[in-house]
Protein backbone atom coordinates (compact mmCIF):
# COMPACT_ATOMS: atom_id res chain seq x y z
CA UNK A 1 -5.26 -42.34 34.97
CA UNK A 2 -7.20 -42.87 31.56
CA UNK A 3 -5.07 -41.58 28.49
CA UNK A 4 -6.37 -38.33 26.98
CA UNK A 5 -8.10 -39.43 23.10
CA UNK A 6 -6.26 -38.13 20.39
CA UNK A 7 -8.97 -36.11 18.28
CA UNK A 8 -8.64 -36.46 14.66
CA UNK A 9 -7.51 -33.15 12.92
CA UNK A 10 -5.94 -32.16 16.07
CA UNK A 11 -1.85 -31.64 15.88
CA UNK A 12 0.36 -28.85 17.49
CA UNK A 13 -0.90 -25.36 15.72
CA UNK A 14 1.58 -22.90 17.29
CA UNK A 15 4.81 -23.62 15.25
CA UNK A 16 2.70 -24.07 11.97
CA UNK A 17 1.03 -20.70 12.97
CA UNK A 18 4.30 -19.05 13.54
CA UNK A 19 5.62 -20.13 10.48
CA UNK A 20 2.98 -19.14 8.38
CA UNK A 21 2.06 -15.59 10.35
CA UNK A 22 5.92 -14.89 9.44
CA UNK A 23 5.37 -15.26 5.76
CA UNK A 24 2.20 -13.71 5.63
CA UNK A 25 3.47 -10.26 7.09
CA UNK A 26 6.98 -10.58 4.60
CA UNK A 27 4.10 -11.59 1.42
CA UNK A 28 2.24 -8.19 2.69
CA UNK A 29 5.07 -6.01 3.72
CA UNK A 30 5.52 -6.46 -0.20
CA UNK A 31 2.67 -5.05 -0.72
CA UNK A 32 2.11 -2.04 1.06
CA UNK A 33 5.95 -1.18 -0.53
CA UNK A 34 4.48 -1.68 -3.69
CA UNK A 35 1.55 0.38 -2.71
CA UNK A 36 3.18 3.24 -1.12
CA UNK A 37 5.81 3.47 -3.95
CA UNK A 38 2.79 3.38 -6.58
CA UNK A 39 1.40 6.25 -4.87
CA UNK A 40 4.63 8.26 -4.36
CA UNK A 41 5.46 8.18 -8.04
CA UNK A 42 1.80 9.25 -8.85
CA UNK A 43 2.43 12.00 -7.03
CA UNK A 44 5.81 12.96 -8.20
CA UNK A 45 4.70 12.47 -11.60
CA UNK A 46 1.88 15.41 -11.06
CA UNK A 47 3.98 17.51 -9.66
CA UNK A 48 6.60 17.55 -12.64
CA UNK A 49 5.80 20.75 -14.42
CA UNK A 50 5.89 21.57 -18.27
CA UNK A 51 6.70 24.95 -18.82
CA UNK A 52 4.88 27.03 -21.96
CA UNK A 53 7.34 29.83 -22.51
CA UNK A 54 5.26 32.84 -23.72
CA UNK A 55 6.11 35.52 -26.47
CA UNK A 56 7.32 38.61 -25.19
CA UNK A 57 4.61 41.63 -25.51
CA UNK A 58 1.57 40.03 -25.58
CA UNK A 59 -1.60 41.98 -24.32
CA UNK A 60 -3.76 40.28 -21.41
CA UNK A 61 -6.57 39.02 -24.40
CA UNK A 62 -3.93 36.97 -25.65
CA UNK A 63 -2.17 35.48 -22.84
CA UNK A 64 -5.93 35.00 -21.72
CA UNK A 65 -6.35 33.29 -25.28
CA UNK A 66 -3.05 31.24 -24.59
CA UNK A 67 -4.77 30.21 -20.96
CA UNK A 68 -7.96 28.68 -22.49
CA UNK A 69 -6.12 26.80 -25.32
CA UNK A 70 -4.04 25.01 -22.79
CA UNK A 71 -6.59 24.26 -20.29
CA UNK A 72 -8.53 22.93 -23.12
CA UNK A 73 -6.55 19.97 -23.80
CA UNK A 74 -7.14 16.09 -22.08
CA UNK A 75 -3.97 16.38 -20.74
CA UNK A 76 -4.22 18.51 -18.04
CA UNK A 77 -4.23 17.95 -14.63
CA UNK A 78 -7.54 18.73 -12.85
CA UNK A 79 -8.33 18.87 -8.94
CA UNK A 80 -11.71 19.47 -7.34
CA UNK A 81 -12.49 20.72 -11.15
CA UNK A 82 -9.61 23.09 -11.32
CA UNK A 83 -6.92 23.39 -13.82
CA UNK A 84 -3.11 23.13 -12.64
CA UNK A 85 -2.56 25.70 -14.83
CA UNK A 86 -0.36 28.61 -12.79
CA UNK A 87 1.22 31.47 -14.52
CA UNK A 88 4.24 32.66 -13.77
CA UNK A 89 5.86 36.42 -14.67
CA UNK A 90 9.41 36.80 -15.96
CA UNK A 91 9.90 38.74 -12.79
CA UNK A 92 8.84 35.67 -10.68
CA UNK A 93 10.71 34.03 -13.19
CA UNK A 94 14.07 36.08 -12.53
CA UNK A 95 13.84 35.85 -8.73
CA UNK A 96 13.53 32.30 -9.08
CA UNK A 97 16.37 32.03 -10.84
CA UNK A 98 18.58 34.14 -8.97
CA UNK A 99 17.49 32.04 -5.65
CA UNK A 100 18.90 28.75 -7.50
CA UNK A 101 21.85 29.97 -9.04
CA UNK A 102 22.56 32.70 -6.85
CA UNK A 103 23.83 35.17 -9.72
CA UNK A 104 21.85 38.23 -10.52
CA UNK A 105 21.95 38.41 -14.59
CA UNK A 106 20.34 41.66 -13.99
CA UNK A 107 23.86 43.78 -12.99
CA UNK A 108 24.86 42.93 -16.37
CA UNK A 109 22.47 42.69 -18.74
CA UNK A 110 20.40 45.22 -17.66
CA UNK A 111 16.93 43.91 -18.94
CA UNK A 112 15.15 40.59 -17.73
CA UNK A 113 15.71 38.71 -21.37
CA UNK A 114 13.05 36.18 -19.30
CA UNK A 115 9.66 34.91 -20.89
CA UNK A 116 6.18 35.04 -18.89
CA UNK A 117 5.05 31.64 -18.70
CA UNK A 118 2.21 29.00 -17.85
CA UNK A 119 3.15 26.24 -15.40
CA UNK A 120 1.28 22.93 -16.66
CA UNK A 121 1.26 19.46 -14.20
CA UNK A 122 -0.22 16.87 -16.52
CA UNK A 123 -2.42 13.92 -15.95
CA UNK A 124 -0.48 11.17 -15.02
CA UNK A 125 -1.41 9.22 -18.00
CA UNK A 126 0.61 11.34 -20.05
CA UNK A 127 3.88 11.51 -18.44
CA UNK A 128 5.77 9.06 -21.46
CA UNK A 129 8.87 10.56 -23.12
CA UNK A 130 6.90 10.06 -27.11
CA UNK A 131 3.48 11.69 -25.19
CA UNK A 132 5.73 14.85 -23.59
CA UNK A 133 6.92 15.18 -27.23
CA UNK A 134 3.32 15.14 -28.48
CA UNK A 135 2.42 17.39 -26.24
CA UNK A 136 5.35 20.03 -26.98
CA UNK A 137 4.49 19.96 -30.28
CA UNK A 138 0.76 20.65 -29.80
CA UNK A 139 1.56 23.33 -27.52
CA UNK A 140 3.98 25.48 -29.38
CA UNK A 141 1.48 25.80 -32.56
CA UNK A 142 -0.36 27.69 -30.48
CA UNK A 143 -0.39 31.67 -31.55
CA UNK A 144 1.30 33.17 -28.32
CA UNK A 145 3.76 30.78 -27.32
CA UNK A 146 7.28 30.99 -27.75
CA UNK A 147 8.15 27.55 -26.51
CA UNK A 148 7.56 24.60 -24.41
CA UNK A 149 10.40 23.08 -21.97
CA UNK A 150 10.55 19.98 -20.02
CA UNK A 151 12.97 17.99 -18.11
CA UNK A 152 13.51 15.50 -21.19
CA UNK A 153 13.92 11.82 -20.26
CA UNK A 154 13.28 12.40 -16.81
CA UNK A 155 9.78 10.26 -17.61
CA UNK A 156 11.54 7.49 -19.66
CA UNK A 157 13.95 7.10 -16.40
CA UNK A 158 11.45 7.13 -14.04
CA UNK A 159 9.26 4.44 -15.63
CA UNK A 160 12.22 1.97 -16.22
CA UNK A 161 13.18 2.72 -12.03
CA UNK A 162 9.51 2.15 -11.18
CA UNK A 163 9.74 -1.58 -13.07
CA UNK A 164 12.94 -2.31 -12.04
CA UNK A 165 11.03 -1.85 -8.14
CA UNK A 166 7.73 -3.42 -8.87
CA UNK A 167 9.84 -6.36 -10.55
CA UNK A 168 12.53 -7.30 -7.49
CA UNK A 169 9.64 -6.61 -5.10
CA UNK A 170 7.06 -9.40 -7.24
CA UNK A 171 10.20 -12.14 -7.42
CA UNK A 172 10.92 -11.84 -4.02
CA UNK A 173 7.03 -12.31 -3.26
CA UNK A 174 6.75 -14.69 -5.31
CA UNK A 175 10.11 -16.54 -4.45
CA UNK A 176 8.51 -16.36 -0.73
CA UNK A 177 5.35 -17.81 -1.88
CA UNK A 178 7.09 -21.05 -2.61
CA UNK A 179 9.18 -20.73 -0.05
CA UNK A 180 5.99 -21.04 2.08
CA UNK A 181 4.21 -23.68 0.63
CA UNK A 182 7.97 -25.99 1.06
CA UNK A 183 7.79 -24.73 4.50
CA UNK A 184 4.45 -25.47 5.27
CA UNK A 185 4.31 -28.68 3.52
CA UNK A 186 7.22 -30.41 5.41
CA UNK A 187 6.08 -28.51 8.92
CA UNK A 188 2.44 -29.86 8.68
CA UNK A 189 3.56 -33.05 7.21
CA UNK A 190 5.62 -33.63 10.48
CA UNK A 191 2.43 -32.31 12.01
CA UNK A 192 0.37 -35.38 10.88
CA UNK A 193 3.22 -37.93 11.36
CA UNK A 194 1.62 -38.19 14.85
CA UNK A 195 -1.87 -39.38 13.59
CA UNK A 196 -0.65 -41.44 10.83
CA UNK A 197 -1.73 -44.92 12.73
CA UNK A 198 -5.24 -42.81 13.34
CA UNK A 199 -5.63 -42.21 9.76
CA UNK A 200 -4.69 -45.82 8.55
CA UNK A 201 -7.32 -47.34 11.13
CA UNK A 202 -10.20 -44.90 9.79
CA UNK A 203 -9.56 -46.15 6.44
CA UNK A 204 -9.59 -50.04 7.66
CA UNK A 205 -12.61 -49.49 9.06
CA UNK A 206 -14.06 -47.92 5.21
CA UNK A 207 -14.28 -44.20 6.00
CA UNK A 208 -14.00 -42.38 2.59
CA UNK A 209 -10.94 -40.24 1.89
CA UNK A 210 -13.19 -37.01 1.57
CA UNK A 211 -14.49 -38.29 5.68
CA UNK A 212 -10.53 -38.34 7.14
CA UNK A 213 -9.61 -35.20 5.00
CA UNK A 214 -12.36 -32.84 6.26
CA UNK A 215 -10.98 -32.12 9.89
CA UNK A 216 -7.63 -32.15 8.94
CA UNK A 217 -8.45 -29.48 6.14
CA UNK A 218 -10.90 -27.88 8.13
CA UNK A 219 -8.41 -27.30 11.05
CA UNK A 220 -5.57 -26.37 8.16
CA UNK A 221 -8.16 -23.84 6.76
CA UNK A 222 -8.34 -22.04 10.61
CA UNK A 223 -4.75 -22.20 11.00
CA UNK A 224 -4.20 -19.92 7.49
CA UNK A 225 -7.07 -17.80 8.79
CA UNK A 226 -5.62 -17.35 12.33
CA UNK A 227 -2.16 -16.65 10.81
CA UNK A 228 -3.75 -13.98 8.29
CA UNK A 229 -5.34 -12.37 11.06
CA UNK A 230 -1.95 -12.03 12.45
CA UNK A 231 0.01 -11.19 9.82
CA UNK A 232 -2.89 -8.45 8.64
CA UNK A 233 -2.72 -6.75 12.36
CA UNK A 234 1.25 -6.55 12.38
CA UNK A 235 0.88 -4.93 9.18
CA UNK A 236 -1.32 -2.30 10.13
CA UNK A 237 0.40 -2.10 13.39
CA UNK A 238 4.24 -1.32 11.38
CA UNK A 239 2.48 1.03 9.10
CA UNK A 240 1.00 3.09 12.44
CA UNK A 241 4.01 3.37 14.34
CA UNK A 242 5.99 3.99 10.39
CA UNK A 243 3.12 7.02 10.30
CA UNK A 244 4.04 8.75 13.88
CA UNK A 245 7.93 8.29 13.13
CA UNK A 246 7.97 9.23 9.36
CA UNK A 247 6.45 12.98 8.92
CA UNK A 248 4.71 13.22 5.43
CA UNK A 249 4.07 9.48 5.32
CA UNK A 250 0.43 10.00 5.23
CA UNK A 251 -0.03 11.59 1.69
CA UNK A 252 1.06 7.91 0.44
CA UNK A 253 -1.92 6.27 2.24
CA UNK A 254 -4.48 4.75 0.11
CA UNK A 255 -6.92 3.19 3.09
CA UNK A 256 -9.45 1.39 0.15
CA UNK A 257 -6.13 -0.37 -0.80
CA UNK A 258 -4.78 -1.34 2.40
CA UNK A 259 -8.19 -2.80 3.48
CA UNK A 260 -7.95 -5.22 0.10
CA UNK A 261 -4.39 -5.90 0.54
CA UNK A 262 -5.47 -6.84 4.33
CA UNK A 263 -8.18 -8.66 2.65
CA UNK A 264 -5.76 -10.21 0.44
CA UNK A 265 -3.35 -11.49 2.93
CA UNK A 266 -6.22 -13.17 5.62
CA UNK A 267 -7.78 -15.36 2.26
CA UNK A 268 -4.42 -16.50 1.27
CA UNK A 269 -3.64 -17.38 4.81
CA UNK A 270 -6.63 -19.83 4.45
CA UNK A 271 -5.72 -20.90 1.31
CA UNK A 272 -2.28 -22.30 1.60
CA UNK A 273 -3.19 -23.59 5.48
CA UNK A 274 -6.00 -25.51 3.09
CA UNK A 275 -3.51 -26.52 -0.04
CA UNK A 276 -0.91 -27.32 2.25
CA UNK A 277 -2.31 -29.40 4.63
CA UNK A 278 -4.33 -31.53 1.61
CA UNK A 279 -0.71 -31.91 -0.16
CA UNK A 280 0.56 -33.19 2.96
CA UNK A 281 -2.38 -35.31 4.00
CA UNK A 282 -2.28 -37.26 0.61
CA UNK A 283 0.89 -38.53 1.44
CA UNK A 284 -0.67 -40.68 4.22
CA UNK A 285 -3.75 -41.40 2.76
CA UNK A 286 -1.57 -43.56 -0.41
CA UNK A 287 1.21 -44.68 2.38
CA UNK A 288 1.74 -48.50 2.77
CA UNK A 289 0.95 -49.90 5.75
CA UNK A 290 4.81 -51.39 6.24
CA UNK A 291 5.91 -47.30 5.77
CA UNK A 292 3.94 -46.41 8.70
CA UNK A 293 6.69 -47.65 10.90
């Protein structure tokens, strides 16, 4: 029975593939964390409130008056071209109140000592502790208004928390990135230890290093992309079954951004398959003949 030719460029894919698919979906897991958390701070961050406290007795002209000054300013939330601008009565006001604290004021002081307000969500661009002071200010030279409240250094603790995330989640991507080009370095490496005779007789017969490298890269290059593929479809599959199990989950998805992340994840899968498998192919291209064995 004739022995099967070994083909050059051809070495056991399915471990290397494995490998790599794993730290693919870990790199883009990452990722869509990063993503979703972006997103669910954005959204937190427009829903935070500043509250314009208005003077008591004012006639509708001027708490009109008050209403156009405020949505007047750059800092405003807008959606679909309208103003988050709500106002709210002191006798909304009271009822809230009551519902929190569960005390009615009322019984004893006998008069709502309340203040009609405006109920401002800013742009997200503005939500800094030294802008929310800015803006304070601004607001309570206006004729009308009484003051301005906001939950102070809720922003400044909220930013810091938000780095402190995006900064553990890009070490330990990062920390896996090198992790994965170790890992794939050694695993292809032991790959090729199989065709190392192969290699040595292509270059005693003169084929140029650029001639033995091309199958090997081009075959490292379909490995990344296979394992991207992968890694890309188990994301999307954990984020579909994360969407039926996890009720609200889908005001944090930003499709445009998953597609580049997916992107992302399939081109880097090429990439290191490429960088890795070169790295590990140079070894036996300078190897002495006496280290074959």
């Amino acid at each position: 029975m004739p022995l099967k030719k070994k083909k050059v460029g051809s070495y056991p894919n399915a471990m290397i593939i494995a490998s790599l698919t794993a730290a693919l979906f870990l790199i883009g897991f990452c990722g869509l964390l990063v993503m979703q958390s972006k997103k669910l701070i954005s959204i937190i961050k427009q829903n935070i409130e500043v509250r314009v406290m208005l003077d008591k007795d004012l006639d509708s002209a001027q708490v009109s008056k008050v209403y156009k000054s405020i949505v007047s300013r750059p800092f405003v939330l807008s959606i679909d071209g309208k103003p988050q601008v709500i106002f709210f009565s002191k006798d909304e006001a009271a009822k809230e109140f009551i519902a929190d604290t569960k005390e009615d004021f009322s019984t004893f002081l006998g008069d709502n000592p309340l203040h009609d307000s405006y109920r401002v969500r800013l742009q997200e661009d503005f939500f800094e502790d030294t802008k929310l002071k800015q803006i304070k200010t601004e607001l309570e030279k206006n004729e009308g208004v009484f003051e301005v409240v906001y939950q102070e250094n809720l922003a400044d603790q909220i930013n810091k928390n938000l780095t402190k995330i995006y900064l553990i989640l890009a070490t330990f991507a990062i920390i896996m990135l090198v992790i994965i080009v170790l890992l794939m370095n050694n695993t292809i490496r032991l790959a090729l230890y199989s065709q190392r005779f192969l290699i040595r007789s292509m270059q005693l017969v003169g084929a140029t290093n650029a001639f033995i490298q091309r199958p090997f890269l081009k075959n490292g290059a379909i490995q990344g992309l296979i394992s991207g593929l992968i890694a890309a479809g188990l994301i999307v599959a954990l984020q579909q079954i994360a969407l039926h199990q996890i009720e609200g989950l889908h005001i944090l998805q930003e499709y445009d951004k998953l597609g580049i992340l997916l992107v992302g994840v399939i081109i880097l899968g090429a990439l290191i398959g490429t960088a890795s498998t070169f790295q590990a192919l140079a070894r036996y291209l300078r190897m002495a003949l006496d280290d074959l064995y």
